[in-house]
N, C-alpha and C. Protein backbone atom coordinates (compact mmCIF):
# COMPACT_ATOMS: atom_id res chain seq x y z
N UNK A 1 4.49 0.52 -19.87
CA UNK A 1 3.33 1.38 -19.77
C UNK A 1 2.05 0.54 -19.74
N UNK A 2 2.00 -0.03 -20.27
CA UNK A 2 0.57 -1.50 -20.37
C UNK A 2 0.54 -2.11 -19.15
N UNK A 3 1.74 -2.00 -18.34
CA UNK A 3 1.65 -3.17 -17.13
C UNK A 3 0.95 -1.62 -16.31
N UNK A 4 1.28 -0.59 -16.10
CA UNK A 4 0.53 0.51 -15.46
C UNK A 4 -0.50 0.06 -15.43
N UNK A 5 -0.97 0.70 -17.08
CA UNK A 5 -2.20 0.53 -17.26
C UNK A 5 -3.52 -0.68 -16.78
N UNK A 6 -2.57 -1.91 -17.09
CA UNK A 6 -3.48 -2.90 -16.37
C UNK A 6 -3.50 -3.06 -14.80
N UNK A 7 -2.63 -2.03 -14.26
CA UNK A 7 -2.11 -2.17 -12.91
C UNK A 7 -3.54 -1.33 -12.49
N UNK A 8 -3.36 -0.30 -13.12
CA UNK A 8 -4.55 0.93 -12.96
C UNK A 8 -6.17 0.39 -12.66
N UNK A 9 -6.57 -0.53 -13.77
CA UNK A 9 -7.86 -1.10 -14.22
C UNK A 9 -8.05 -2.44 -13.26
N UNK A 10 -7.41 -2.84 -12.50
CA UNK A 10 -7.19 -3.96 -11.61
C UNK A 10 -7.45 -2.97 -10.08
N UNK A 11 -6.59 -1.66 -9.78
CA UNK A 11 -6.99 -1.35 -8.31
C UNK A 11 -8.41 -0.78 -8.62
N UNK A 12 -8.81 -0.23 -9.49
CA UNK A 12 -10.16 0.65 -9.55
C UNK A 12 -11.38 -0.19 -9.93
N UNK A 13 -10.90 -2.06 -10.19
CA UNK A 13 -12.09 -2.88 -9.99
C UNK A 13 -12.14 -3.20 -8.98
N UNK A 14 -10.67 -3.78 -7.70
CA UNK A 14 -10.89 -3.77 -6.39
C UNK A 14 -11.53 -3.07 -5.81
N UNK A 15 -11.30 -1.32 -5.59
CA UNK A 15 -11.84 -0.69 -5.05
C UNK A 15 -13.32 -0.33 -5.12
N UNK A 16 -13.89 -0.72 -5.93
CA UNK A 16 -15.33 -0.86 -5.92
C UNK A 16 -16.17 0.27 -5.73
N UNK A 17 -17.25 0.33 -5.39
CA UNK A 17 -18.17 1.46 -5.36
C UNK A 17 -16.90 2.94 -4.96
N UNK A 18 -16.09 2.97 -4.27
CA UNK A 18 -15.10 3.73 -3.81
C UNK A 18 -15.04 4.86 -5.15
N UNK A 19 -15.18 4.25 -6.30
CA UNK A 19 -14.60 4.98 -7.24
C UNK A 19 -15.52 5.88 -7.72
N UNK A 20 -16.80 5.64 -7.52
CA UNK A 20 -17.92 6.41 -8.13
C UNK A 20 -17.83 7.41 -7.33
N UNK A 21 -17.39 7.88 -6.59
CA UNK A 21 -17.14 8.95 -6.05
C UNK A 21 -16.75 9.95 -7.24
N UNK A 22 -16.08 9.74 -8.24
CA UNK A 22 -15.74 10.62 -8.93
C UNK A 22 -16.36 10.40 -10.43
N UNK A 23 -16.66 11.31 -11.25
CA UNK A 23 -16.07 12.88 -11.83
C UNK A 23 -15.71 14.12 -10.44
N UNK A 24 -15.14 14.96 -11.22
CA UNK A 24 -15.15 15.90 -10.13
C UNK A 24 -15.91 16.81 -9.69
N UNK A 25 -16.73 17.19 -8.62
CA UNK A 25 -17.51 18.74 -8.25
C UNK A 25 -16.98 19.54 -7.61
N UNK A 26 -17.07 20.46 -8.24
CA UNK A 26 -17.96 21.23 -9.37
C UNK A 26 -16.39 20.46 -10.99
N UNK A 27 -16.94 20.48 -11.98
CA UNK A 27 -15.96 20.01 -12.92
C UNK A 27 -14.77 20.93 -12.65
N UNK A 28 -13.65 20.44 -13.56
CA UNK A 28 -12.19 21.59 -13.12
C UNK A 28 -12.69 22.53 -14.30
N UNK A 29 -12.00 23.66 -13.62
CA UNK A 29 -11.84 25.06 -14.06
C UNK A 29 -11.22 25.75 -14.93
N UNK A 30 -9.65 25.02 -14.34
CA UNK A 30 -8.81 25.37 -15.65
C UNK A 30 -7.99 24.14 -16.02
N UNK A 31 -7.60 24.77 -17.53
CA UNK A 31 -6.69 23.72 -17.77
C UNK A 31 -5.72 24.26 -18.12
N UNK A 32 -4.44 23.12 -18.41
CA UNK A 32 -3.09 23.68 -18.77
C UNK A 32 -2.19 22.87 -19.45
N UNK A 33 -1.03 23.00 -19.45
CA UNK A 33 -0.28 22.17 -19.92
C UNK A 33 1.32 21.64 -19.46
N UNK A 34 1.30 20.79 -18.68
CA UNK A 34 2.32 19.95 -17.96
C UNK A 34 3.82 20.77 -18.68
N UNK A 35 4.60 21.16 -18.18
CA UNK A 35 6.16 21.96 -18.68
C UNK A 35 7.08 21.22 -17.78
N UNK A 36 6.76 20.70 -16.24
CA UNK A 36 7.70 20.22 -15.96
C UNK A 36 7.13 19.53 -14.65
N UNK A 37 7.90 18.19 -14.10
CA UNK A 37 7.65 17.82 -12.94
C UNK A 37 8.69 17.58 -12.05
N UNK A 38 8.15 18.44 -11.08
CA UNK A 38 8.65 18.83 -9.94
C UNK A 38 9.21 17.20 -9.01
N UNK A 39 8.56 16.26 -8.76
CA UNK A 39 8.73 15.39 -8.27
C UNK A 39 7.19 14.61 -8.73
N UNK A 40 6.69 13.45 -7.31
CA UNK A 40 5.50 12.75 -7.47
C UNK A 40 4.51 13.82 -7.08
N UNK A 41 4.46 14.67 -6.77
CA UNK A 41 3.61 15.78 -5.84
C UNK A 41 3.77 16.90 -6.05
N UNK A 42 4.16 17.54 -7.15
CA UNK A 42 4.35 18.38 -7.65
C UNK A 42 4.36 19.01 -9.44
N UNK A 43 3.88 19.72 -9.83
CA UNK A 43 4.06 19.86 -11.24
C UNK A 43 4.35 21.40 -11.94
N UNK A 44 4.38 21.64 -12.75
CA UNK A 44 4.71 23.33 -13.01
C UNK A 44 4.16 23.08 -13.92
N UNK A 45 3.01 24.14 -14.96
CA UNK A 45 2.30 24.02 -15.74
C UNK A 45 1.87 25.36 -16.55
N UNK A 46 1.75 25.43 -17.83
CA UNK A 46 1.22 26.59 -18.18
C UNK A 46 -0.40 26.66 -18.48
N UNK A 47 -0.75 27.57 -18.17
CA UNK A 47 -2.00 27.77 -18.29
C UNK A 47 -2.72 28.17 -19.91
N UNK A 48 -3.81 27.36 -19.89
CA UNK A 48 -4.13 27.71 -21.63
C UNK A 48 -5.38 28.05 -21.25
N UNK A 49 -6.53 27.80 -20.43
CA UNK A 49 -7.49 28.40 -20.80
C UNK A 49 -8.63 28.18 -19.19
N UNK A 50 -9.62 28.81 -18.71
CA UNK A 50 -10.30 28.63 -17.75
C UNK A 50 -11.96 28.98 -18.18
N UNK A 51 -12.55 28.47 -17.49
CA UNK A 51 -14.20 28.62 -17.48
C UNK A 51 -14.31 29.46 -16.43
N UNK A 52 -13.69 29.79 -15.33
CA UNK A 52 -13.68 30.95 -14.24
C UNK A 52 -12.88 32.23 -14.51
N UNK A 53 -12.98 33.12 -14.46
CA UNK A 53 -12.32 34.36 -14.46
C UNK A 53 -11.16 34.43 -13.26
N UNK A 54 -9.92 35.43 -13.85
CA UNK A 54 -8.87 35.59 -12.90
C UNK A 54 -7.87 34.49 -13.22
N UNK A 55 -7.56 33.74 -14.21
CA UNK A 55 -6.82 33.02 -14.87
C UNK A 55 -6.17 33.68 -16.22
N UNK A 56 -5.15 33.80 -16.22
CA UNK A 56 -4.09 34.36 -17.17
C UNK A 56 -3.67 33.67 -18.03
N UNK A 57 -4.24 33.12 -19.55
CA UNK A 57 -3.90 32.06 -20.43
C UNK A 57 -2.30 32.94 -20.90
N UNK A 58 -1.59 31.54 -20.78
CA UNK A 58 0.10 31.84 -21.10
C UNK A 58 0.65 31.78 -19.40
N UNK A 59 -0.09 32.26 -18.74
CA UNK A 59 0.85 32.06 -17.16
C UNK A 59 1.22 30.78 -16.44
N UNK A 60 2.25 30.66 -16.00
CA UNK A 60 2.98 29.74 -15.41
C UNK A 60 2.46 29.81 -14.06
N UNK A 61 2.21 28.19 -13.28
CA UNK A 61 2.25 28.38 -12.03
C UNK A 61 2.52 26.74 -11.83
N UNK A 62 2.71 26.93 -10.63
CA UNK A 62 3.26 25.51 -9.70
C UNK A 62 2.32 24.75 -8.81
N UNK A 63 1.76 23.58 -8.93
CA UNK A 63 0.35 22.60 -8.49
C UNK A 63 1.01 21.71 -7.20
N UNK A 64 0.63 21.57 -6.12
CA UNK A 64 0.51 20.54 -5.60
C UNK A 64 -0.57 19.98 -5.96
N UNK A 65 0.00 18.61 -5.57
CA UNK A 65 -1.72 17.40 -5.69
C UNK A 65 -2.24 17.13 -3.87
N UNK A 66 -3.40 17.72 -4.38
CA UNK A 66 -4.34 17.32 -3.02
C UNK A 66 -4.92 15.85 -2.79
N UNK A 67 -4.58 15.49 -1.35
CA UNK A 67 -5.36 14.70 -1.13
C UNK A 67 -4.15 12.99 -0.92
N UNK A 68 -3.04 13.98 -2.08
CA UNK A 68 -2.14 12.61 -2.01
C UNK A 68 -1.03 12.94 -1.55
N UNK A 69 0.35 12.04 -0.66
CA UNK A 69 2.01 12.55 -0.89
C UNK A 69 2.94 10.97 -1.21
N UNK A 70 3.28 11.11 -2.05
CA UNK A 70 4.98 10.53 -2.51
C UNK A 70 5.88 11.13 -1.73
N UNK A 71 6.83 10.25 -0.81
CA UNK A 71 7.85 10.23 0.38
C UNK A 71 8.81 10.66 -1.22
N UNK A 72 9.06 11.73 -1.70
CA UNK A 72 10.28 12.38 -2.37
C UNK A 72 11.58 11.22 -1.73
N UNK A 73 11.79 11.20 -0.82
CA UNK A 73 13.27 11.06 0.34
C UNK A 73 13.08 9.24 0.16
N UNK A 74 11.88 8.39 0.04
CA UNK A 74 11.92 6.83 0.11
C UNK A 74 12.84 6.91 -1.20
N UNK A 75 13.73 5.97 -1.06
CA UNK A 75 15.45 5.48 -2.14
C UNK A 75 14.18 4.98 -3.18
N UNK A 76 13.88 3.86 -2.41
CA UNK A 76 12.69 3.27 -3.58
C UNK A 76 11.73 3.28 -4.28
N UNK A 77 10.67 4.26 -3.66
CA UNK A 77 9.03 4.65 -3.84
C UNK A 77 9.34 5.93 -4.53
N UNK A 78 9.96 7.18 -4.38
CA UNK A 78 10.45 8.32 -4.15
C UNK A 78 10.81 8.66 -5.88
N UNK A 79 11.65 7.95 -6.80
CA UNK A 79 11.82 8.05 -8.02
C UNK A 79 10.91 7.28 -8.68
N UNK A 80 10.25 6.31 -8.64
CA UNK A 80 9.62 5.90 -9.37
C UNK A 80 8.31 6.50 -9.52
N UNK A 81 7.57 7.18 -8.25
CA UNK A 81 6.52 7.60 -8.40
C UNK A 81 6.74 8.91 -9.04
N UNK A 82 8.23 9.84 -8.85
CA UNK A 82 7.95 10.63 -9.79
C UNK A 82 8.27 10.32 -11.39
N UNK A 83 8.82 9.30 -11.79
CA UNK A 83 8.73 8.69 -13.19
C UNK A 83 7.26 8.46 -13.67
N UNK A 84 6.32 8.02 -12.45
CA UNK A 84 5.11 7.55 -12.99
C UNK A 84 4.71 8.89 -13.19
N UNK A 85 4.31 9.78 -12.66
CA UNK A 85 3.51 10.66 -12.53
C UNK A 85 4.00 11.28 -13.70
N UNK A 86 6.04 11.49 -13.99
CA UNK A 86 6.35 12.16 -14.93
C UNK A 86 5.41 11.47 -16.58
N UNK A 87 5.47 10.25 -16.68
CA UNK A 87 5.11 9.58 -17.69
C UNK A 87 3.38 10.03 -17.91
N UNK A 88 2.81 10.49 -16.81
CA UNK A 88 1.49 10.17 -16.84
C UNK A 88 0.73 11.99 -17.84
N UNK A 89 1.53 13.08 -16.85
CA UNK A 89 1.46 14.28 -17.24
C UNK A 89 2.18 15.27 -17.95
N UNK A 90 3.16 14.70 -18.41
CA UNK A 90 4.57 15.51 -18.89
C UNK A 90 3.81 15.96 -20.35
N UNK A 91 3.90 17.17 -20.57
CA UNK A 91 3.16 17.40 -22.07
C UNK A 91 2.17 17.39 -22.43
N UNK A 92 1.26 17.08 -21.62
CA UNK A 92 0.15 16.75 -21.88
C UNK A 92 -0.81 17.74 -21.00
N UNK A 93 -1.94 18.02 -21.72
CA UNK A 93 -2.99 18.93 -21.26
C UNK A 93 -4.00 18.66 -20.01
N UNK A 94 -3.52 19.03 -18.75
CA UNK A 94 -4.58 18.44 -17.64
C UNK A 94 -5.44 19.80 -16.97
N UNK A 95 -6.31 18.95 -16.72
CA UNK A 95 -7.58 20.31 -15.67
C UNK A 95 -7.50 20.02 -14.08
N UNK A 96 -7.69 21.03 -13.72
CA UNK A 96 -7.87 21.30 -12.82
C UNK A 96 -8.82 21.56 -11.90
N UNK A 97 -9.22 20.87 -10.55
CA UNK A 97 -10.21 21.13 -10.12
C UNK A 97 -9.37 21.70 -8.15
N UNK A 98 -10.05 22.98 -7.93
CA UNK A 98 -9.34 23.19 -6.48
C UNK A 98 -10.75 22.90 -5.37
N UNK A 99 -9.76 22.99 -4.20
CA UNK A 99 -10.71 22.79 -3.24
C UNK A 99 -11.08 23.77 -1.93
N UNK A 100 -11.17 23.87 -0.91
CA UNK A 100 -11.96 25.53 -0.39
C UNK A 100 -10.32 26.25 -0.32
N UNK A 101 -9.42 25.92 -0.20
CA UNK A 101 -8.04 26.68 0.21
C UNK A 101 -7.42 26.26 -1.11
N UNK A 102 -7.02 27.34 -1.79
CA UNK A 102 -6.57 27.55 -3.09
C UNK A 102 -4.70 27.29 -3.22
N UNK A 103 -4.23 28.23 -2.34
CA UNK A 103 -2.99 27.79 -2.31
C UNK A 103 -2.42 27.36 -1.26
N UNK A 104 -1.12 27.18 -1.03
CA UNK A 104 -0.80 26.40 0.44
C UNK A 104 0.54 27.54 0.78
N UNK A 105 1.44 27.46 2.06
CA UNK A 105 1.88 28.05 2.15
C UNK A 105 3.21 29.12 1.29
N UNK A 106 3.61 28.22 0.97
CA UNK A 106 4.55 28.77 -0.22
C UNK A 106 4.28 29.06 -1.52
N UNK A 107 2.97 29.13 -1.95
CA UNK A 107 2.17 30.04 -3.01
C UNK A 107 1.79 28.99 -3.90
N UNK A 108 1.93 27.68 -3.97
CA UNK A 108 1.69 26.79 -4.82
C UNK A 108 0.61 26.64 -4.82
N UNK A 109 -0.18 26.50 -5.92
CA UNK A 109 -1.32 26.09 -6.44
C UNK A 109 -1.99 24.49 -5.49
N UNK A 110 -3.21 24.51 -5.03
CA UNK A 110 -3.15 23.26 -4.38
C UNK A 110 -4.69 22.94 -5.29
N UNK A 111 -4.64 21.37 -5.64
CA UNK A 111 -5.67 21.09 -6.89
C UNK A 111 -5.20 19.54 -7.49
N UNK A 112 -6.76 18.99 -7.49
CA UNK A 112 -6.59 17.82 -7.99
C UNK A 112 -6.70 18.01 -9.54
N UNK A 113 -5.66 17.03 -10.25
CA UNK A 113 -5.39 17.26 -11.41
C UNK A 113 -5.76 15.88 -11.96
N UNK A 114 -6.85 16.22 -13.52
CA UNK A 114 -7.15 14.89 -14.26
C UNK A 114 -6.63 15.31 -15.76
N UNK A 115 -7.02 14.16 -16.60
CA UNK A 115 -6.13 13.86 -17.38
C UNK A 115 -7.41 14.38 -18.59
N UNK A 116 -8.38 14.15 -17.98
CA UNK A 116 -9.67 14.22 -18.69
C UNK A 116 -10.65 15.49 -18.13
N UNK A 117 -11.28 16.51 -19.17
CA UNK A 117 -11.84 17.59 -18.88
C UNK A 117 -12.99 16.93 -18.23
N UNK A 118 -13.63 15.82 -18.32
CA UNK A 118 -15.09 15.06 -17.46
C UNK A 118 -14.64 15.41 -16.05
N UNK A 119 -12.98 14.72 -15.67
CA UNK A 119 -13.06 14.74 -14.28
C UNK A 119 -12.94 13.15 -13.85
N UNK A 120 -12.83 12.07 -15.27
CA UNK A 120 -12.75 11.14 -14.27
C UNK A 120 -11.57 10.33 -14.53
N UNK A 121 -9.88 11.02 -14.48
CA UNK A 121 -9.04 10.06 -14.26
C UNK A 121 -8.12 11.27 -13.98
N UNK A 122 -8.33 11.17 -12.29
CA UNK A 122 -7.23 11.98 -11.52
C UNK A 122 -6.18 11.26 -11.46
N UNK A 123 -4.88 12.46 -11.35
CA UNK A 123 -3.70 12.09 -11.12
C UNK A 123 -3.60 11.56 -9.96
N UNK A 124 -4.01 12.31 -8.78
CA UNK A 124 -4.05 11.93 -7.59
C UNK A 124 -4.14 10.74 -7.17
N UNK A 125 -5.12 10.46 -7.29
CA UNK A 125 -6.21 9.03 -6.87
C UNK A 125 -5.31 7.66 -7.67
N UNK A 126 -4.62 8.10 -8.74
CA UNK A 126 -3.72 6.78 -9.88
C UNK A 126 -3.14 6.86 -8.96
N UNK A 127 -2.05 7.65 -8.36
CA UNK A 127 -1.06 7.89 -7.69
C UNK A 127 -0.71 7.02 -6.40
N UNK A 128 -2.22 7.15 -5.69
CA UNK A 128 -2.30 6.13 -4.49
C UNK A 128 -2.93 5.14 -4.63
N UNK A 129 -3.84 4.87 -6.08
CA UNK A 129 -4.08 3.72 -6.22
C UNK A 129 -3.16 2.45 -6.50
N UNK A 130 -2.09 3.34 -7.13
CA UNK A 130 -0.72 1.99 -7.42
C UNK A 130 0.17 1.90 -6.63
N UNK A 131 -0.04 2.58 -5.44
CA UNK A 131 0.63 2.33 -3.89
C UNK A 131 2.32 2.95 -4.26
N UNK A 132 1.91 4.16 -5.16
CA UNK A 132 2.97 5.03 -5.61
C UNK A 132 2.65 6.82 -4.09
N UNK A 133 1.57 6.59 -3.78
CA UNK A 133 1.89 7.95 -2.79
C UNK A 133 0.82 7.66 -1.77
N UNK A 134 0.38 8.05 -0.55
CA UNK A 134 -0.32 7.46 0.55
C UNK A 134 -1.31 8.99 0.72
N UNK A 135 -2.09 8.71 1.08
CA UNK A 135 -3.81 9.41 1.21
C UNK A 135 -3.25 10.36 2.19
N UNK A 136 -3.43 11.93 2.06
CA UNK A 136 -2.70 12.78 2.54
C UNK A 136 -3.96 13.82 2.80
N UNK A 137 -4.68 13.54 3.39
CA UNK A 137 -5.82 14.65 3.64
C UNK A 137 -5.33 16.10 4.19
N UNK A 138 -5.52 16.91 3.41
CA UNK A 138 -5.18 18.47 3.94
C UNK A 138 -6.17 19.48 4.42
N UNK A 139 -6.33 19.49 5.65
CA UNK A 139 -7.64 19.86 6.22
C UNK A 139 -7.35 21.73 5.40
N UNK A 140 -8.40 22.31 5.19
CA UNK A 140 -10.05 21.84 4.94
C UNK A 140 -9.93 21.08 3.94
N UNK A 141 -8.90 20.93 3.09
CA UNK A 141 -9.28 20.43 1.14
C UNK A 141 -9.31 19.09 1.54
N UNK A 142 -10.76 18.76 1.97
CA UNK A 142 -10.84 16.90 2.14
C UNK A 142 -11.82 16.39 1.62
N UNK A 143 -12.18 17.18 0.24
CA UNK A 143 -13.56 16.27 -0.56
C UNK A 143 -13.39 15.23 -0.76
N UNK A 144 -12.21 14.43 -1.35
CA UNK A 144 -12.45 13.47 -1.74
C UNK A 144 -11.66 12.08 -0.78
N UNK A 145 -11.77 12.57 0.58
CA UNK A 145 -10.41 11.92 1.89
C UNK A 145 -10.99 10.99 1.70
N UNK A 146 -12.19 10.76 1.64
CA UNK A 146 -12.27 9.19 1.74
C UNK A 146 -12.24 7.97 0.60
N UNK A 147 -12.48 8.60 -0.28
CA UNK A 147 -12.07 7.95 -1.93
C UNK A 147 -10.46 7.59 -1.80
N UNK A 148 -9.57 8.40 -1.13
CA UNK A 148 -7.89 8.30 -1.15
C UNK A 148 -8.08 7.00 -0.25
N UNK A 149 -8.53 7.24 1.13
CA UNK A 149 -8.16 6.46 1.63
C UNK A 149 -9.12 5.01 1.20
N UNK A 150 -9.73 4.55 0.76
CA UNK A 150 -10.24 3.44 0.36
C UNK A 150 -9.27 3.05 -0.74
N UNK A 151 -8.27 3.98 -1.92
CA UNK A 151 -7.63 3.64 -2.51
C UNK A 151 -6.31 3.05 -1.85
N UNK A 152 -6.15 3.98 -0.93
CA UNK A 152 -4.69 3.54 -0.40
C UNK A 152 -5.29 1.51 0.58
N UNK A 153 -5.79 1.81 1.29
CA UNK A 153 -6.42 0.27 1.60
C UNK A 153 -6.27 -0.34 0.98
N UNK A 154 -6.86 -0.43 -0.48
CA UNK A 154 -6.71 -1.55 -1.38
C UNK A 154 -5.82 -1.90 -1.82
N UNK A 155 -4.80 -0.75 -2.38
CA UNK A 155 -3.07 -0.55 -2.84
C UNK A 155 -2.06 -1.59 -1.53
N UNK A 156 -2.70 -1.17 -0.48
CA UNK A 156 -2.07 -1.78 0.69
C UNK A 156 -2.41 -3.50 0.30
N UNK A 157 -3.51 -3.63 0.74
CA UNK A 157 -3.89 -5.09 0.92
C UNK A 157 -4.21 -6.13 -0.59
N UNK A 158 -3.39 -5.35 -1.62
CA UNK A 158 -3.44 -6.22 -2.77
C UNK A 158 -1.52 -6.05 -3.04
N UNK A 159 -1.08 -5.39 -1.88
CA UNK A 159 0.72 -5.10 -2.05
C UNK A 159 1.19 -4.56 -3.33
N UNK A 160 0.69 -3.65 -3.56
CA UNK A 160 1.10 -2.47 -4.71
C UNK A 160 2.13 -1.66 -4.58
N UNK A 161 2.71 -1.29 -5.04
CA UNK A 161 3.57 -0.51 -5.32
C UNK A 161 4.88 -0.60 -4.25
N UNK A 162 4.43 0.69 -2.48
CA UNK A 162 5.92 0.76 -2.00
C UNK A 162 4.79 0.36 -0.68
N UNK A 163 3.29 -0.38 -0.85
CA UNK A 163 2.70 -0.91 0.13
C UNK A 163 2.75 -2.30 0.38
N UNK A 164 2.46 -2.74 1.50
CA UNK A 164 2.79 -4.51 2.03
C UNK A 164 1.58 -4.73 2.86
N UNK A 165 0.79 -5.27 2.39
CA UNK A 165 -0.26 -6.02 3.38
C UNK A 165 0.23 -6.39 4.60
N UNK A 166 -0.72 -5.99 5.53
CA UNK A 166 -0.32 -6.64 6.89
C UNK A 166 -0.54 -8.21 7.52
């Protein structure tokens, strides 16, 4: 877990101004609490409480992460990134921030998820910063496309995770 961690604090000094891009806007909305993970790109969560109305504290629902995808199907990249992600959110209380298209086709929740009610340590953005999932812009939800992809660059060209410099 320490080698993460220093893994973490090493791409987000590479990446440089890239990162000030974030807290999140508008801050997240709701928060909840991690029950199960679906894979690297996926999570199921219960809901405990929102600053917006139309949120059901006690209700269950299912998150994609915007902005990022983990190849589920890579033998190699595929389990580990959902170990990371499992290690990162499992039990633990994260917020939520969505973006203009709320859910995606199969009813899942679509929303970048942090670890911190400020907004500044998305799941997402760790995700492709440790060259654990690749910058997945989902038109319209592309606030933060270019923060991913400056992460994924750097993940690439410092050979992180399931990336190889060219």
């Amino acid at each position: 877990m320490r080698r993460i961690v220093l893994l973490m604090v090493l791409v987000v000094a590479a990446a440089g101004p890239t990162t000030w891009a974030l807290p999140a806007y508008p801050y997240p909305t709701v928060w909840a609490t991690v029950i199960d993970v679906l894979d690297a790109n996926q999570i199921l969560f219960q809901i405990v409480g929102s600053s917006a109305t139309g949120w059901i504290a006690g209700s269950q629902e299912t998150v994609r992460y915007l902005g990022s995808y983990a190849n589920p199907a890579d033998p190699t990249c595929g389990p580990v990134a959902t170990r990371v992600n499992y290690q990162m959110v499992f039990g633990r209380l994260v917020y939520l921030e969505f973006d203009q298209v709320l859910r995606d086709e199969d009813g899942a929740l679509l929303a970048y998820v942090y670890l911190d009610g400020a907004g500044y340590s998305m799941v997402n953005a760790m995700l492709v910063a440790m060259g654990l999932a690749r910058a997945a812009p989902l038109e319209p939800n592309t606030r933060y496309a270019r923060v991913f992809q400056e992460l994924e660059l750097t993940a690439t060209r410092l050979g992180l995770g399931c990336f190889v410099a060219p």
